[in-house]
PDB file of N, CA and C in Angstrom:
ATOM      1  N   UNK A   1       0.841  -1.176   0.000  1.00  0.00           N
ATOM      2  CA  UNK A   1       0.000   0.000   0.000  1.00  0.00           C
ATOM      3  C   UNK A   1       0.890   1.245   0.000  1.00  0.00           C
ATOM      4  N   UNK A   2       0.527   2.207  -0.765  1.00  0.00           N
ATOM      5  CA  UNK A   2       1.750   3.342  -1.148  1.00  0.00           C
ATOM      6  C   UNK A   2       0.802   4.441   0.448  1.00  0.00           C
ATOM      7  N   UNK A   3       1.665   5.215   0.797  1.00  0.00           N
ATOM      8  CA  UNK A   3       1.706   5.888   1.280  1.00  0.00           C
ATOM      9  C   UNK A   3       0.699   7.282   1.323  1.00  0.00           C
ATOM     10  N   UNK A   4      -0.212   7.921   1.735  1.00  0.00           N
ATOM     11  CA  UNK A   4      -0.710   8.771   1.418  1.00  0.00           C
ATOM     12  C   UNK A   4      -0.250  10.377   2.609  1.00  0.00           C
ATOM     13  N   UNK A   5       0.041  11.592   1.993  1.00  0.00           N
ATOM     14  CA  UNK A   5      -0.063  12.303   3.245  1.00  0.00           C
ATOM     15  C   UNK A   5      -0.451  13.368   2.477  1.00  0.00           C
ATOM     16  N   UNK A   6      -1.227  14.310   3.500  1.00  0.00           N
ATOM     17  CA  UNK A   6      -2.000  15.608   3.269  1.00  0.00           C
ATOM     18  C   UNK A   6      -0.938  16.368   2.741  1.00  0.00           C
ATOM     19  N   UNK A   7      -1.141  17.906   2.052  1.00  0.00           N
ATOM     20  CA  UNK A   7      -0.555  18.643   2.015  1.00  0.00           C
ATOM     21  C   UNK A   7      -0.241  19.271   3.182  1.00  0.00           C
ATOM     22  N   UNK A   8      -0.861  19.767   3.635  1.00  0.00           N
ATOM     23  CA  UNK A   8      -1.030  20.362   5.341  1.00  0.00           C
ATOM     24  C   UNK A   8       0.199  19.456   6.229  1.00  0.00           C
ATOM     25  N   UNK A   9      -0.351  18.053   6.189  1.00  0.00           N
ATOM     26  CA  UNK A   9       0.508  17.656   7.186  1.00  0.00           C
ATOM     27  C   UNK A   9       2.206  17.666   6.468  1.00  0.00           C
ATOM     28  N   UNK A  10       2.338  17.831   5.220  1.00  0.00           N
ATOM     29  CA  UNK A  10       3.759  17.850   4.636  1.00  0.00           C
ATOM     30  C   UNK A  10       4.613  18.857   4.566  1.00  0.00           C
ATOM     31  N   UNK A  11       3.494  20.068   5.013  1.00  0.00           N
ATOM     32  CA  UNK A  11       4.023  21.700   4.996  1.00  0.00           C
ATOM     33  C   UNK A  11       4.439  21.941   6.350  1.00  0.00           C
ATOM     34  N   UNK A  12       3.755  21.312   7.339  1.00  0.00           N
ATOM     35  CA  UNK A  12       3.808  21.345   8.615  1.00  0.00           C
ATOM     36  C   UNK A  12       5.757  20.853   9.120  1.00  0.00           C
ATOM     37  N   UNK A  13       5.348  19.611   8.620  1.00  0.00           N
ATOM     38  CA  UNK A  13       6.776  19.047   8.782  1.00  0.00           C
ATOM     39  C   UNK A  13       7.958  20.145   8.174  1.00  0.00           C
ATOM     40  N   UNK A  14       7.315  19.940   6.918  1.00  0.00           N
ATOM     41  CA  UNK A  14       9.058  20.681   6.345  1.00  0.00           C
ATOM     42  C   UNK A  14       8.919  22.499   6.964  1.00  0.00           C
ATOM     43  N   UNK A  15       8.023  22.658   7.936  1.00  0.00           N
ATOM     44  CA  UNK A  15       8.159  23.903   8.573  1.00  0.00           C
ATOM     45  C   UNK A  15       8.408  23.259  10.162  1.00  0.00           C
ATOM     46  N   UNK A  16       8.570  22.628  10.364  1.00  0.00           N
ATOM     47  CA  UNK A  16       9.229  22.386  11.615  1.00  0.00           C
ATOM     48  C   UNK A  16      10.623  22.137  11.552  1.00  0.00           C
ATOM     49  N   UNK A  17      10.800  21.042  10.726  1.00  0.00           N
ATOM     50  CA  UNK A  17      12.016  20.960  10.117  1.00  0.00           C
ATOM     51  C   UNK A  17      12.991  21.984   9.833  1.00  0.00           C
ATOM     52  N   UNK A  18      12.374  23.273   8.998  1.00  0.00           N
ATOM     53  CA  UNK A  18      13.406  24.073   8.556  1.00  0.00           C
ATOM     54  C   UNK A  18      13.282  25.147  10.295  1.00  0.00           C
ATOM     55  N   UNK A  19      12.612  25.188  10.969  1.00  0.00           N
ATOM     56  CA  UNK A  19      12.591  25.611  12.615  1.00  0.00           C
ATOM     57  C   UNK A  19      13.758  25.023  13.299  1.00  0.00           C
ATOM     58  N   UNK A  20      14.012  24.273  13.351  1.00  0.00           N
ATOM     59  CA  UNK A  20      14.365  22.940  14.279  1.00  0.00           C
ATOM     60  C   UNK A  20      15.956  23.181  13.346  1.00  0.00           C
ATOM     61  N   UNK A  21      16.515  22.881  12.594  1.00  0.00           N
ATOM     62  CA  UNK A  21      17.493  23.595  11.728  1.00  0.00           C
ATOM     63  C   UNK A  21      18.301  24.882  12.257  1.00  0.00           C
ATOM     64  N   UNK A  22      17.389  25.832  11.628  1.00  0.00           N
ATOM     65  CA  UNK A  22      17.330  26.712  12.335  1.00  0.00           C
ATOM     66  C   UNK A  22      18.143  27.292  13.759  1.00  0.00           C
ATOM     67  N   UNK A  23      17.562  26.750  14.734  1.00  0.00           N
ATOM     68  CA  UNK A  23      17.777  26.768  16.232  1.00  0.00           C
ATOM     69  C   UNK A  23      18.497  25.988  15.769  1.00  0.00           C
ATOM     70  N   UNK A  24      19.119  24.690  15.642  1.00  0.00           N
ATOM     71  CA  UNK A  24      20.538  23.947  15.632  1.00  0.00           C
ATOM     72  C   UNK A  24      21.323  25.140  15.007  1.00  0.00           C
ATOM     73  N   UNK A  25      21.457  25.658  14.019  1.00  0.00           N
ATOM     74  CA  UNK A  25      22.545  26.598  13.776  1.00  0.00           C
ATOM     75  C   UNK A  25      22.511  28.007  14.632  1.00  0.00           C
ATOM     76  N   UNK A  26      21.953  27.908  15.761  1.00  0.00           N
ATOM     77  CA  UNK A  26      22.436  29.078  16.764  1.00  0.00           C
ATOM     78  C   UNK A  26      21.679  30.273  16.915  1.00  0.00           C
ATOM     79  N   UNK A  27      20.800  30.379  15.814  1.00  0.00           N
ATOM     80  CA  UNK A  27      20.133  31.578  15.789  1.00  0.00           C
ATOM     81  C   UNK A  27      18.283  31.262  16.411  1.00  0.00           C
ATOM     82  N   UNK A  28      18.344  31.917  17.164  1.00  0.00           N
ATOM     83  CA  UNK A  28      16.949  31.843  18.357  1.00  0.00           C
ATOM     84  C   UNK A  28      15.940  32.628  17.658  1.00  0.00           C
ATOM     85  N   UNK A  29      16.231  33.415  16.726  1.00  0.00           N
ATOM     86  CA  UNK A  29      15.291  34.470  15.780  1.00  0.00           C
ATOM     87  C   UNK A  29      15.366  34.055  14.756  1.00  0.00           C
ATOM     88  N   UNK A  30      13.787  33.654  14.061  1.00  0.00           N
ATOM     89  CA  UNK A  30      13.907  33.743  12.289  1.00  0.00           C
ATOM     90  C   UNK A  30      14.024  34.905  12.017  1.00  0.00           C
ATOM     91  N   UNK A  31      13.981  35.807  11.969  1.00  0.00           N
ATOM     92  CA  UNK A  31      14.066  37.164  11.760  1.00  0.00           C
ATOM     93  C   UNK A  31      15.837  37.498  11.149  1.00  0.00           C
ATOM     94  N   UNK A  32      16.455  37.195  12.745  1.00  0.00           N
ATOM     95  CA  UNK A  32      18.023  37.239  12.405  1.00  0.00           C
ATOM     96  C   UNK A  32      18.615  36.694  11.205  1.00  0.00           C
ATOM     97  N   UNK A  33      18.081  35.231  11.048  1.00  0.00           N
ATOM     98  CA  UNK A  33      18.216  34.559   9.787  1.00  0.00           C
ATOM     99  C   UNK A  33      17.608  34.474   9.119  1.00  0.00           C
ATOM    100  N   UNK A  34      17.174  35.457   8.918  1.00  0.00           N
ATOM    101  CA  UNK A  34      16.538  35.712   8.129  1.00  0.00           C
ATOM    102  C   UNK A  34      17.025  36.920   6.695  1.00  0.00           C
ATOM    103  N   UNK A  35      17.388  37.694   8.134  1.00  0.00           N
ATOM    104  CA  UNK A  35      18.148  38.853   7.575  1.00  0.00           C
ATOM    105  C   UNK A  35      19.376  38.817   6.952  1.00  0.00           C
ATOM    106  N   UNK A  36      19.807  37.951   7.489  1.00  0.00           N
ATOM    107  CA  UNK A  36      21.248  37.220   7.300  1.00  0.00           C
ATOM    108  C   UNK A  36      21.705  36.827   5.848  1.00  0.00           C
ATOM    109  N   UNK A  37      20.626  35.994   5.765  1.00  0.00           N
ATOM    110  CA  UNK A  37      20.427  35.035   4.693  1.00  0.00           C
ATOM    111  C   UNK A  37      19.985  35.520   3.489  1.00  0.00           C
ATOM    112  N   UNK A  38      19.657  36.970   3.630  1.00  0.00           N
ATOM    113  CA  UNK A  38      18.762  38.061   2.631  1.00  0.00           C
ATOM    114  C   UNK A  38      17.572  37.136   2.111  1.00  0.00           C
ATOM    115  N   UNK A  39      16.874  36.573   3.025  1.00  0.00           N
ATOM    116  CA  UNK A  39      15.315  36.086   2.798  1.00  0.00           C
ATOM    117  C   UNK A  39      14.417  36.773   3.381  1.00  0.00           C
ATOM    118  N   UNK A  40      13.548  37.327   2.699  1.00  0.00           N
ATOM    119  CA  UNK A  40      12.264  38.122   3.624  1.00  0.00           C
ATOM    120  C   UNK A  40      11.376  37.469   4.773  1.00  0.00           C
ATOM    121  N   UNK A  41      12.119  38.386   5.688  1.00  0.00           N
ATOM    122  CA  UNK A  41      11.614  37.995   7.037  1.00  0.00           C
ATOM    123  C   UNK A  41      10.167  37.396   7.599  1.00  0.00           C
ATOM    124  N   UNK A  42       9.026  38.224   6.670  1.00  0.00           N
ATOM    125  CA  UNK A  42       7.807  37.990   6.860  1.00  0.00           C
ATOM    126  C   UNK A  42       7.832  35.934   5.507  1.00  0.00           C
ATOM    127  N   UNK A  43       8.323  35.892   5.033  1.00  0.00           N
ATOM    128  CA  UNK A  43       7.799  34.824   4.079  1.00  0.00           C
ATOM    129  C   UNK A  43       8.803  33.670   4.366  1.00  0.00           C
ATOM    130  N   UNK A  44       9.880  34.221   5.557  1.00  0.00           N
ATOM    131  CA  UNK A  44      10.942  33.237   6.321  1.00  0.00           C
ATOM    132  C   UNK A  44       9.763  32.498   7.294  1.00  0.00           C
ATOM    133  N   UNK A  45       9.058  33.486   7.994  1.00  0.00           N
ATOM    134  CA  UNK A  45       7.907  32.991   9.409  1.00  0.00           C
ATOM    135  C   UNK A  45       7.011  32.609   9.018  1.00  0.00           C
ATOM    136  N   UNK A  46       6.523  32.560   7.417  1.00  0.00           N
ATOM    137  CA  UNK A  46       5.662  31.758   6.950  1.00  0.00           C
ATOM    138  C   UNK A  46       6.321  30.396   6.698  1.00  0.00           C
ATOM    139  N   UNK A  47       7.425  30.111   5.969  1.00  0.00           N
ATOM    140  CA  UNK A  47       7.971  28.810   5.376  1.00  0.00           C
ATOM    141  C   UNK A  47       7.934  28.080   7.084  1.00  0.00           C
ATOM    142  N   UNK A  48       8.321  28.629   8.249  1.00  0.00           N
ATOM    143  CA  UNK A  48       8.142  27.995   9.617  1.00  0.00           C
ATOM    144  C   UNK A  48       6.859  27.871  10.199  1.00  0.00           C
ATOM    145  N   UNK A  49       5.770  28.156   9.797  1.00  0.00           N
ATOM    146  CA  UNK A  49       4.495  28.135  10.302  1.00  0.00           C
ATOM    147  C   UNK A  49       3.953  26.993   9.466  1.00  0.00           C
ATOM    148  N   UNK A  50       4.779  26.373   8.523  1.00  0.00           N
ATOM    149  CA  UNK A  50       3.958  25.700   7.393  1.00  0.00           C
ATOM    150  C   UNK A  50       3.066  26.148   6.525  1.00  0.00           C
ATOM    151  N   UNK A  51       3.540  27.422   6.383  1.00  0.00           N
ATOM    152  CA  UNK A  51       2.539  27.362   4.809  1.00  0.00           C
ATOM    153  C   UNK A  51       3.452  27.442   3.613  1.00  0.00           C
ATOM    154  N   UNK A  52       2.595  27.151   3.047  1.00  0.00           N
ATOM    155  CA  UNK A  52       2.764  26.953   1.299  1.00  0.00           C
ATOM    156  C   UNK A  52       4.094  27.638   1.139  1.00  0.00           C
ATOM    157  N   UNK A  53       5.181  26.897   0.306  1.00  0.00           N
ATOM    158  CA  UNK A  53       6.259  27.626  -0.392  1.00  0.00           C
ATOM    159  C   UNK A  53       6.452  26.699  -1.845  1.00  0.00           C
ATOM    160  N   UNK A  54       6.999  27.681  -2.599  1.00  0.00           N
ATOM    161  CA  UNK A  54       7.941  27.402  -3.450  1.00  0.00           C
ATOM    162  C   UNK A  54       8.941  26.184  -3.658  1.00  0.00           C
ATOM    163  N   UNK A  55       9.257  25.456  -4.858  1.00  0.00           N
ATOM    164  CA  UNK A  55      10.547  24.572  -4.601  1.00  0.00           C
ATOM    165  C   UNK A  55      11.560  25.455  -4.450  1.00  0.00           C
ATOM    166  N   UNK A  56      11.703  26.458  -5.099  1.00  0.00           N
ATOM    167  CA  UNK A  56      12.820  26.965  -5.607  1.00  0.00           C
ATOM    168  C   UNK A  56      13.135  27.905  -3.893  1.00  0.00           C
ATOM    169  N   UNK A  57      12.273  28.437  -2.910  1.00  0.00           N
ATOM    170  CA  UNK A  57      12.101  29.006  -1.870  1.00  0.00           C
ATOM    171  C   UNK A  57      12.767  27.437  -0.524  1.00  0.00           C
ATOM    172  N   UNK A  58      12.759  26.930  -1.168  1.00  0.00           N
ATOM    173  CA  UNK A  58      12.664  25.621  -0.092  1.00  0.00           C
ATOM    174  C   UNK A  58      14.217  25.445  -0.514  1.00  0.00           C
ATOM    175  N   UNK A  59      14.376  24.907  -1.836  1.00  0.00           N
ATOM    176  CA  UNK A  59      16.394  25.632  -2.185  1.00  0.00           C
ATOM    177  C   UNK A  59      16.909  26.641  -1.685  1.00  0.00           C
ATOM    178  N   UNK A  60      16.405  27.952  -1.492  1.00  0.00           N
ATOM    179  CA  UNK A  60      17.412  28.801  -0.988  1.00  0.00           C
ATOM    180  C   UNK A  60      17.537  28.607   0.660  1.00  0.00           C
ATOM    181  N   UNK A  61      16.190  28.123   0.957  1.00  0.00           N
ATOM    182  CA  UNK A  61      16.406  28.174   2.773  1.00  0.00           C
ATOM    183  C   UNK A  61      17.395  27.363   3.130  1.00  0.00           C
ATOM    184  N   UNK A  62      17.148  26.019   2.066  1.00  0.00           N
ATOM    185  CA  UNK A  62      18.406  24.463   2.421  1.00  0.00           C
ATOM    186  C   UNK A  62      19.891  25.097   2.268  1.00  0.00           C
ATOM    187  N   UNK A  63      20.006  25.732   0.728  1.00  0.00           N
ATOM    188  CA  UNK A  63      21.409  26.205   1.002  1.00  0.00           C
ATOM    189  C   UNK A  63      21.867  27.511   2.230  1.00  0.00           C
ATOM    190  N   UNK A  64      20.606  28.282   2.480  1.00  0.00           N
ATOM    191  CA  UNK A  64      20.973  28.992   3.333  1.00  0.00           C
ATOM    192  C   UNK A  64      21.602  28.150   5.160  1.00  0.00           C
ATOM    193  N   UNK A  65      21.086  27.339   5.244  1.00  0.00           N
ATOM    194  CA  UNK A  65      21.114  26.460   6.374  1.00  0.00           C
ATOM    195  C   UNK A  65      22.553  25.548   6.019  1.00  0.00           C
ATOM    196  N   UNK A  66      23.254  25.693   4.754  1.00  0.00           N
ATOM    197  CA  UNK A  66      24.397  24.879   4.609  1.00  0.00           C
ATOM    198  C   UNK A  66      24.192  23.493   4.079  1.00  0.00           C
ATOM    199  N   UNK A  67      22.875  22.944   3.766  1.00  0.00           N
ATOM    200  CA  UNK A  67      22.908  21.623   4.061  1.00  0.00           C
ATOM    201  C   UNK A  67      22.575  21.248   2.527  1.00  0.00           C
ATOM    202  N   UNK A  68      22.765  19.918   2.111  1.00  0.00           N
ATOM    203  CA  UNK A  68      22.227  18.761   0.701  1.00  0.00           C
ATOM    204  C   UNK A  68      21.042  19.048   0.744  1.00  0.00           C
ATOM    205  N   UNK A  69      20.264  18.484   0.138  1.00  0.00           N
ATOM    206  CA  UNK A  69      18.608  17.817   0.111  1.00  0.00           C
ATOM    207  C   UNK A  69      18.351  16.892   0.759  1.00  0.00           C
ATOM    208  N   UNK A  70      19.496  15.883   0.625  1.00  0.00           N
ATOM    209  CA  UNK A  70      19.670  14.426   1.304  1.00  0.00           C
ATOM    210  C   UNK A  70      19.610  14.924   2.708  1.00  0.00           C
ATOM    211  N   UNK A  71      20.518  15.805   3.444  1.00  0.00           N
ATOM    212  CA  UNK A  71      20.769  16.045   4.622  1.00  0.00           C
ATOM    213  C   UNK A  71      19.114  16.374   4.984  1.00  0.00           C
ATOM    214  N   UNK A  72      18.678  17.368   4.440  1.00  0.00           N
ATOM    215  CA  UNK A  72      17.712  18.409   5.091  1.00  0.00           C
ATOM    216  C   UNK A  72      16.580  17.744   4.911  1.00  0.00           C
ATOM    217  N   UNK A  73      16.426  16.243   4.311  1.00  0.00           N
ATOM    218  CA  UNK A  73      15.054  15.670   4.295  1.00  0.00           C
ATOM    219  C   UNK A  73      15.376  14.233   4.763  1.00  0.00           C
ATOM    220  N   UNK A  74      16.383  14.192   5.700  1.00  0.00           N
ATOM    221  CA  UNK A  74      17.140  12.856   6.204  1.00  0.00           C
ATOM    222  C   UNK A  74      16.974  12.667   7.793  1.00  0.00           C
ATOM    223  N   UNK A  75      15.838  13.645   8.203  1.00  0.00           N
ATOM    224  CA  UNK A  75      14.779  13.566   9.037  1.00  0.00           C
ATOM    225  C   UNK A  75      13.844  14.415   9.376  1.00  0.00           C
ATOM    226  N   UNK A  76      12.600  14.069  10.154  1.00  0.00           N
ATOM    227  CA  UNK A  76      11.418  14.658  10.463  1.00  0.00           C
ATOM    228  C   UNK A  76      10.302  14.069   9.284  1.00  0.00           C
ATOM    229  N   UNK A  77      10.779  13.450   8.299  1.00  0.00           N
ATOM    230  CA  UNK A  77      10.204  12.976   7.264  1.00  0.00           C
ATOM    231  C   UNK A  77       9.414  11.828   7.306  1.00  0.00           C
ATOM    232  N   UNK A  78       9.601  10.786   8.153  1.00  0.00           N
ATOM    233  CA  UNK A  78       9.221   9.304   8.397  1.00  0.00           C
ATOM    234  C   UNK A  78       7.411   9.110   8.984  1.00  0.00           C
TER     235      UNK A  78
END
């Protein structure tokens, strides 16, 4: 049986995920890294709330965070 999951619950994750990231690299504010990273602050606290992004928005946060694809979806995913 293949697998089924909501959108909701998949946005959720990869916004906890890129949270959880986040706070591992030191910074306690999306905002800070936000700024940092030259990603707009207001659509940084959306990609962490889980809503809706972009592929290409979901690439810049991964490289902003340093990490592969492999790395950055090599948990919270299961």
């Amino acid at each position: 049986m293949e697998a089924q999951f909501s959108k909701e619950e998949m946005l959720k994750k990869l916004g906890d995920r890129i949270k959880q990231l986040r706070i591992n690299k030191g910074y306690s504010s999306y905002e800070y890294f936000a700024y940092e990273h030259n990603i707009s602050r207001a659509q940084f606290g959306r990609y962490e709330r889980g809503e809706d992004l972009r592929f290409s928005s979901l690439i810049k946060v991964i490289n902003a965070l340093d990490l592969t694809l492999a790395e950055f979806f090599a948990e919270g995913f299961d």
